[in-house]
Each structure stands twice: as C-alpha cells, then as structure tokens.
PDB file of N, CA and C in Angstrom:
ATOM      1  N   UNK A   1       1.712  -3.172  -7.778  1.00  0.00           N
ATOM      2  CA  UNK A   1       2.023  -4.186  -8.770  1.00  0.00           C
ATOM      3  C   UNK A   1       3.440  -3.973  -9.265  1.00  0.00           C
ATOM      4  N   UNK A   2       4.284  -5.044  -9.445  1.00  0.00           N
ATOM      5  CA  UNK A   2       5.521  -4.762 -10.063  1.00  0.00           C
ATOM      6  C   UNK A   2       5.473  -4.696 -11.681  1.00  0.00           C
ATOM      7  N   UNK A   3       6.049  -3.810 -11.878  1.00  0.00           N
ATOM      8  CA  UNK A   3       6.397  -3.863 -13.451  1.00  0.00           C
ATOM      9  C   UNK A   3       6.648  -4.926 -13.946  1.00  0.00           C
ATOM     10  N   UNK A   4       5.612  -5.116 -15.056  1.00  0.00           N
ATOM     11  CA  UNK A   4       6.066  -6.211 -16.260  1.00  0.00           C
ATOM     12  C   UNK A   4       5.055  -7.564 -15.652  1.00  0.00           C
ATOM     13  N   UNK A   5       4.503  -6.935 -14.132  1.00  0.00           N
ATOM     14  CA  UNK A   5       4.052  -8.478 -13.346  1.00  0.00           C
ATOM     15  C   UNK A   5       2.384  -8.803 -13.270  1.00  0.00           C
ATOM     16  N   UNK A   6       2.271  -9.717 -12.570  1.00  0.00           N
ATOM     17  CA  UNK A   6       0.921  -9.655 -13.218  1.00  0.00           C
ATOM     18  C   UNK A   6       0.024  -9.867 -11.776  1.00  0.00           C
ATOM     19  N   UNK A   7      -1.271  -9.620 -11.364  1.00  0.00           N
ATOM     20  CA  UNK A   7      -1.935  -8.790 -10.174  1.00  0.00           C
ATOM     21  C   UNK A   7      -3.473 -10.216 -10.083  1.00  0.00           C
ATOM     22  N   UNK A   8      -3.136 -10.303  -9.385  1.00  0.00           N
ATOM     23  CA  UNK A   8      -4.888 -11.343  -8.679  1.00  0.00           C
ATOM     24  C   UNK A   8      -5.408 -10.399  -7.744  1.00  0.00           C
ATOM     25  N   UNK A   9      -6.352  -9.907  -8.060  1.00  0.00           N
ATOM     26  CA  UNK A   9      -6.889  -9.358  -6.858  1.00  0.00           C
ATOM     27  C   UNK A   9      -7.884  -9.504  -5.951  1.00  0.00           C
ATOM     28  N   UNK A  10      -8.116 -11.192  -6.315  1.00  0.00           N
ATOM     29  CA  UNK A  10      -9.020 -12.139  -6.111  1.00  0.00           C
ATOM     30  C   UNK A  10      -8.587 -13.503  -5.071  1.00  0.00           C
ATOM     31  N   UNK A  11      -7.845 -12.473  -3.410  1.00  0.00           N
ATOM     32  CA  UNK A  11      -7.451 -13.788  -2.973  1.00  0.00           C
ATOM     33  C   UNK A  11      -8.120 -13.759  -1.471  1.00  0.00           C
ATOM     34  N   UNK A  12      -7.183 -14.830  -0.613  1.00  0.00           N
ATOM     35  CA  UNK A  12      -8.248 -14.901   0.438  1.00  0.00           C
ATOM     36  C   UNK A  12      -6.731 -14.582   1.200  1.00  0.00           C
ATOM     37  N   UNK A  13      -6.286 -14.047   2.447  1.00  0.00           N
ATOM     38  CA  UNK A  13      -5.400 -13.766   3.108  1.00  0.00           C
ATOM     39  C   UNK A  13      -4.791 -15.189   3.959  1.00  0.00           C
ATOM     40  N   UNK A  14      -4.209 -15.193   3.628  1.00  0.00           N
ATOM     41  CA  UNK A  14      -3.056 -16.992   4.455  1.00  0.00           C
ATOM     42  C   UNK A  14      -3.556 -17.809   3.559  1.00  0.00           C
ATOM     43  N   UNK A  15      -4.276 -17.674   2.769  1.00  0.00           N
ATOM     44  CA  UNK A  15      -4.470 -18.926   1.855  1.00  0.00           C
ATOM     45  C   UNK A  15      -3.370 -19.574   0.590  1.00  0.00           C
ATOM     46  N   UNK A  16      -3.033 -20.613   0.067  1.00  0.00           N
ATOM     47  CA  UNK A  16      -1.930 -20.369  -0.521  1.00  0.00           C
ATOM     48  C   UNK A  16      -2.018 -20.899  -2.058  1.00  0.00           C
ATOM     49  N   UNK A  17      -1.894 -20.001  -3.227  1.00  0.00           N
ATOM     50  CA  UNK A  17      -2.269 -20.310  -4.405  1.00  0.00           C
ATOM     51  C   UNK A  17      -1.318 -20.826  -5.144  1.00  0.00           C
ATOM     52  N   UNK A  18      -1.877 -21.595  -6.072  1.00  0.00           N
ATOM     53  CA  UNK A  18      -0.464 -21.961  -7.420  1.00  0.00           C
ATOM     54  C   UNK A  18      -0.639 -21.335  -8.533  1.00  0.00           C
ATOM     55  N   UNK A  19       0.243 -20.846  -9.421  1.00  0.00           N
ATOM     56  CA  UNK A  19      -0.011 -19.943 -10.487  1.00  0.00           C
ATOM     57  C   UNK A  19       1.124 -20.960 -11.724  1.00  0.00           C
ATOM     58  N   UNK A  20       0.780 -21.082 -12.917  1.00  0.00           N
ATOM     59  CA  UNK A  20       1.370 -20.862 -13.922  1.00  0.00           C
ATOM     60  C   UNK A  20       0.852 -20.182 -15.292  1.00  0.00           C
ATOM     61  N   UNK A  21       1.586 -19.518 -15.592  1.00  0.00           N
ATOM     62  CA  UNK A  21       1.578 -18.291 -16.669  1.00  0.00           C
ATOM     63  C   UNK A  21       1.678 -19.133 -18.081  1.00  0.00           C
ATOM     64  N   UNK A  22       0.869 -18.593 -19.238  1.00  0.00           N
ATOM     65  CA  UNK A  22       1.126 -19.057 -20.446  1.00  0.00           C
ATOM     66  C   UNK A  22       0.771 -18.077 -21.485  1.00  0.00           C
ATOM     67  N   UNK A  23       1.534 -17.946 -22.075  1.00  0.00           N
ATOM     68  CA  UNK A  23       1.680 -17.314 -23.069  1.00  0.00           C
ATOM     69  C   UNK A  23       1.484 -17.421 -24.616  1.00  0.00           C
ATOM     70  N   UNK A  24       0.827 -17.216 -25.480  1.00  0.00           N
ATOM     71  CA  UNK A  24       0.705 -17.546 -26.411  1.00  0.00           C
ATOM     72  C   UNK A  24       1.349 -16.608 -27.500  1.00  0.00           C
ATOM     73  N   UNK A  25       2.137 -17.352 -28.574  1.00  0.00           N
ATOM     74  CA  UNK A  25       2.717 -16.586 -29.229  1.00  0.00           C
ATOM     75  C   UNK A  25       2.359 -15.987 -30.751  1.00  0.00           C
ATOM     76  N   UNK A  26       2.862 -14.885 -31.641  1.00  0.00           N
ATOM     77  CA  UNK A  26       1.610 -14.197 -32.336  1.00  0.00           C
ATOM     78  C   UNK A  26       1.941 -15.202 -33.697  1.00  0.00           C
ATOM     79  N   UNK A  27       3.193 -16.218 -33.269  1.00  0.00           N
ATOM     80  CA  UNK A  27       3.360 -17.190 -34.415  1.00  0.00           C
ATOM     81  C   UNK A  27       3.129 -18.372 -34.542  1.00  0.00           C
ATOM     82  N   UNK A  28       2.048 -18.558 -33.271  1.00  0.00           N
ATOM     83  CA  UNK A  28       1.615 -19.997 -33.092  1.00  0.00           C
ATOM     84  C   UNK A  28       1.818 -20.792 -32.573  1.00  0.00           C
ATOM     85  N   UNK A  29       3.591 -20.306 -31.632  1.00  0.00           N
ATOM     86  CA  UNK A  29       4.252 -20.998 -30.190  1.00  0.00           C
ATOM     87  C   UNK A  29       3.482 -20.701 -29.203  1.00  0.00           C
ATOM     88  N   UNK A  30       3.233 -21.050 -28.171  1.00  0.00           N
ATOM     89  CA  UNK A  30       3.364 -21.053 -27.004  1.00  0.00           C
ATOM     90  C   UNK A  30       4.391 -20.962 -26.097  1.00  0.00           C
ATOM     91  N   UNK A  31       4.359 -20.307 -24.732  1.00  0.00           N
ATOM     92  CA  UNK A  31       5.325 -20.348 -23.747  1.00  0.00           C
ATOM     93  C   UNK A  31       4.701 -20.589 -22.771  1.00  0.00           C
ATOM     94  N   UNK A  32       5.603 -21.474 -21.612  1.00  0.00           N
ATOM     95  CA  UNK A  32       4.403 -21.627 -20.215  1.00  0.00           C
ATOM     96  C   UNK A  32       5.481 -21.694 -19.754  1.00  0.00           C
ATOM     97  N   UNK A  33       5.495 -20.880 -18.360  1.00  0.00           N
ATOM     98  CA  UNK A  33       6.030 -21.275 -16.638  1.00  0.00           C
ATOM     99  C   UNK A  33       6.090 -21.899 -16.222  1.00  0.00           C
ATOM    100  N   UNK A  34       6.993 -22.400 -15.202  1.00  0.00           N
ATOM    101  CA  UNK A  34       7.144 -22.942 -14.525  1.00  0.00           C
ATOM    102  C   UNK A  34       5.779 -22.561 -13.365  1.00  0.00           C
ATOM    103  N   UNK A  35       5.639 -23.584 -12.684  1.00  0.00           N
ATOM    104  CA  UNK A  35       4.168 -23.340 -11.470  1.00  0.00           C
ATOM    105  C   UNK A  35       4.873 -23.117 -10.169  1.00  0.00           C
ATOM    106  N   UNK A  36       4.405 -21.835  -9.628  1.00  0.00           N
ATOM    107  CA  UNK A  36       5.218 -21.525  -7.941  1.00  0.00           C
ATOM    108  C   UNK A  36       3.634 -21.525  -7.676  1.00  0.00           C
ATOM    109  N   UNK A  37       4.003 -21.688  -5.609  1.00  0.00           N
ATOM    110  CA  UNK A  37       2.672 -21.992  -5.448  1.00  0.00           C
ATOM    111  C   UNK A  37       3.501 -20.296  -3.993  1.00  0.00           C
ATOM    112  N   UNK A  38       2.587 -19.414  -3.994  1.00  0.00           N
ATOM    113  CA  UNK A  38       2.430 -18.164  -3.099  1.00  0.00           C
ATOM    114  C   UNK A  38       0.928 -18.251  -2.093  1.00  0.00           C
ATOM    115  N   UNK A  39       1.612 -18.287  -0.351  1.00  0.00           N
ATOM    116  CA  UNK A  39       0.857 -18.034   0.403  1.00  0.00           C
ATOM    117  C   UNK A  39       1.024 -16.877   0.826  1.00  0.00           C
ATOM    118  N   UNK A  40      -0.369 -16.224   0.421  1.00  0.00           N
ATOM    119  CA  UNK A  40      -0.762 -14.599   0.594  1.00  0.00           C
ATOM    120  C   UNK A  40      -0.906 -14.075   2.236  1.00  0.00           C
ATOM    121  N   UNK A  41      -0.411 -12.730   2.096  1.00  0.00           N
ATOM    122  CA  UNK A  41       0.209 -12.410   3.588  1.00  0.00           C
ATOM    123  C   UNK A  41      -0.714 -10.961   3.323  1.00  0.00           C
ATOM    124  N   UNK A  42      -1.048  -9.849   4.373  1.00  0.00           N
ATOM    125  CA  UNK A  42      -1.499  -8.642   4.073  1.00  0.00           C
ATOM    126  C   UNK A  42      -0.456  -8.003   4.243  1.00  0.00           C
ATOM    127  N   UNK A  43      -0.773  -6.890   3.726  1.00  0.00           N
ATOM    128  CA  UNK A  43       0.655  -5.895   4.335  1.00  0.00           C
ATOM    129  C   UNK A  43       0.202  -4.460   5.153  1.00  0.00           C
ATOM    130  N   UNK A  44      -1.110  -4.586   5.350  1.00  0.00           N
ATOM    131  CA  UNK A  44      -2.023  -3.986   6.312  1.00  0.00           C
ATOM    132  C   UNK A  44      -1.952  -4.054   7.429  1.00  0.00           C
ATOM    133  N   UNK A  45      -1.375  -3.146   8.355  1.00  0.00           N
ATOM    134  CA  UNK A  45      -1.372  -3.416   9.555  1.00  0.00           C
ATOM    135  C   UNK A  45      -3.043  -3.459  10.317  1.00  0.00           C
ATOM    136  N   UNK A  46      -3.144  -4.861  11.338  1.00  0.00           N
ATOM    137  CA  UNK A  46      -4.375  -4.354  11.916  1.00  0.00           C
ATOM    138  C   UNK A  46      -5.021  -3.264  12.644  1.00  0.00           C
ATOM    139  N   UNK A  47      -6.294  -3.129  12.972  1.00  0.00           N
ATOM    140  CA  UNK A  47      -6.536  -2.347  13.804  1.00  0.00           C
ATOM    141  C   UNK A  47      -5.868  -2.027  14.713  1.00  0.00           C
ATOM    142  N   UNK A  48      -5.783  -0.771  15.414  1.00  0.00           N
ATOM    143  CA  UNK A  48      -5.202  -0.372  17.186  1.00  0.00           C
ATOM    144  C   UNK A  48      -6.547  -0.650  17.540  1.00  0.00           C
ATOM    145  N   UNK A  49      -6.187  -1.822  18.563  1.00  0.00           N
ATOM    146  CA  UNK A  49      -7.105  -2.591  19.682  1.00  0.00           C
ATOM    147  C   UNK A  49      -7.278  -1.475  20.591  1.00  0.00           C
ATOM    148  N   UNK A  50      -8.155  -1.512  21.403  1.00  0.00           N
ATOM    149  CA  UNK A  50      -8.934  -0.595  22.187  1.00  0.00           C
ATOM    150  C   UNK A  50      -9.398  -1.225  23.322  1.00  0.00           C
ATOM    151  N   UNK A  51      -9.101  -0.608  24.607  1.00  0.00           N
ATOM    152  CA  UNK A  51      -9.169  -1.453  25.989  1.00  0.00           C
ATOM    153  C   UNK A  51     -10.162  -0.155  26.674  1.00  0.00           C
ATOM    154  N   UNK A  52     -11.249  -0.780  27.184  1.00  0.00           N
ATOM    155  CA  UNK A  52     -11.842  -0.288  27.583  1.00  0.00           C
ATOM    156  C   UNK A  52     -13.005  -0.602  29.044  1.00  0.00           C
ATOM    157  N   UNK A  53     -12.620  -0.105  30.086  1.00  0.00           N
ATOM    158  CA  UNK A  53     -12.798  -0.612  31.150  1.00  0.00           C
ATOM    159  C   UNK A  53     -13.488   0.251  31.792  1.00  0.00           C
ATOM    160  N   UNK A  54     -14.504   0.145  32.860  1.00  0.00           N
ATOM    161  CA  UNK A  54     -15.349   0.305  34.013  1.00  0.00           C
ATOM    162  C   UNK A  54     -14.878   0.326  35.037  1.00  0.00           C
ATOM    163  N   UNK A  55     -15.855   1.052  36.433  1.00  0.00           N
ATOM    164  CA  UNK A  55     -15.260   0.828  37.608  1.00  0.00           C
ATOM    165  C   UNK A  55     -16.792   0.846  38.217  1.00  0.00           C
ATOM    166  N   UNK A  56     -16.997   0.230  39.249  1.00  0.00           N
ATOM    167  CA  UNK A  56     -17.908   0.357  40.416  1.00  0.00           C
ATOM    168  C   UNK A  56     -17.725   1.484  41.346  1.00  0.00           C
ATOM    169  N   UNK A  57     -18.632   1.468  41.971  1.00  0.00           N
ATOM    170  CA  UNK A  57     -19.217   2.573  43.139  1.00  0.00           C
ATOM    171  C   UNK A  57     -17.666   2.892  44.143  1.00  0.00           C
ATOM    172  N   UNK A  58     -17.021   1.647  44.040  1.00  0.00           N
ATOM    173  CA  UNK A  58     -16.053   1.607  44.965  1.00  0.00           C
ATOM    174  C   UNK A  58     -14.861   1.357  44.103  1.00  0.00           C
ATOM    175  N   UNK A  59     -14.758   2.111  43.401  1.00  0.00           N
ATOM    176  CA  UNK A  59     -13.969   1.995  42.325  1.00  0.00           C
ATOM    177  C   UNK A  59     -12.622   0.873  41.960  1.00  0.00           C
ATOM    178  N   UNK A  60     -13.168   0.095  41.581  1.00  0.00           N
ATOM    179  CA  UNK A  60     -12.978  -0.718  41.309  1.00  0.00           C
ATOM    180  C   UNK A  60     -13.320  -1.599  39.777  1.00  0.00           C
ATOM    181  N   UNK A  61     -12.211  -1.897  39.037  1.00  0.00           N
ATOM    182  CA  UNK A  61     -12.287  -2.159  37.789  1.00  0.00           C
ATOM    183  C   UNK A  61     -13.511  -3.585  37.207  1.00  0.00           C
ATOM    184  N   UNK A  62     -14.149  -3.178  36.538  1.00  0.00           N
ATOM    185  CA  UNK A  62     -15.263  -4.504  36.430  1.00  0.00           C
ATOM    186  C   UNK A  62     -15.161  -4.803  35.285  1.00  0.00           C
TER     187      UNK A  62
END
C-alpha cells in the first residue's frame, strides 16, 4: 500500500474499477475527488508450467 493511500482488497484481476474518494470534514465541509477508473493487473508471476511427456515400447513420445 502506498503511504497516505488507500487499499481495496476486494477486486477481480483485468477487471476495471472506478473510484471516487470523499471526505468529510470535522467542520461540516466536505471534499470529493475527482473519479479515475483503474484496470487491475497482478503482479504475481504465474505458475512454472510443467511439460510432461511419455514414450512407448518403441520409444517414442505419446
């Protein structure tokens, strides 16, 4: 999480969300954001794929 920022940890991966922030103030203002819309990426690399192969009597790959 970046400092000062604020964390969803409630998303779906390539999906793409809109966020605006609001703030309420302790004097009765309000503040609100501007709305960005972020399509979520992992930063997880996938699995190492795994190849795995056979051979026959006559060896030969099946």
């Amino acid at each position: 999480m970046i400092p000062g920022g604020l964390e969803d940890p409630n998303v779906d991966c390539g999906t793409t969300y809109t966020y605006q922030v609001t703030a309420f103030q302790p004097g009765g203002g309000t503040s609100v954001s501007n709305t960005v819309s972020i399509t979520t990426q992992s930063a997880v690399a996938p699995a190492t794929p795994r190849l795995v192969a056979s051979f026959n009597l006559r060896n030969v790959v099946e």
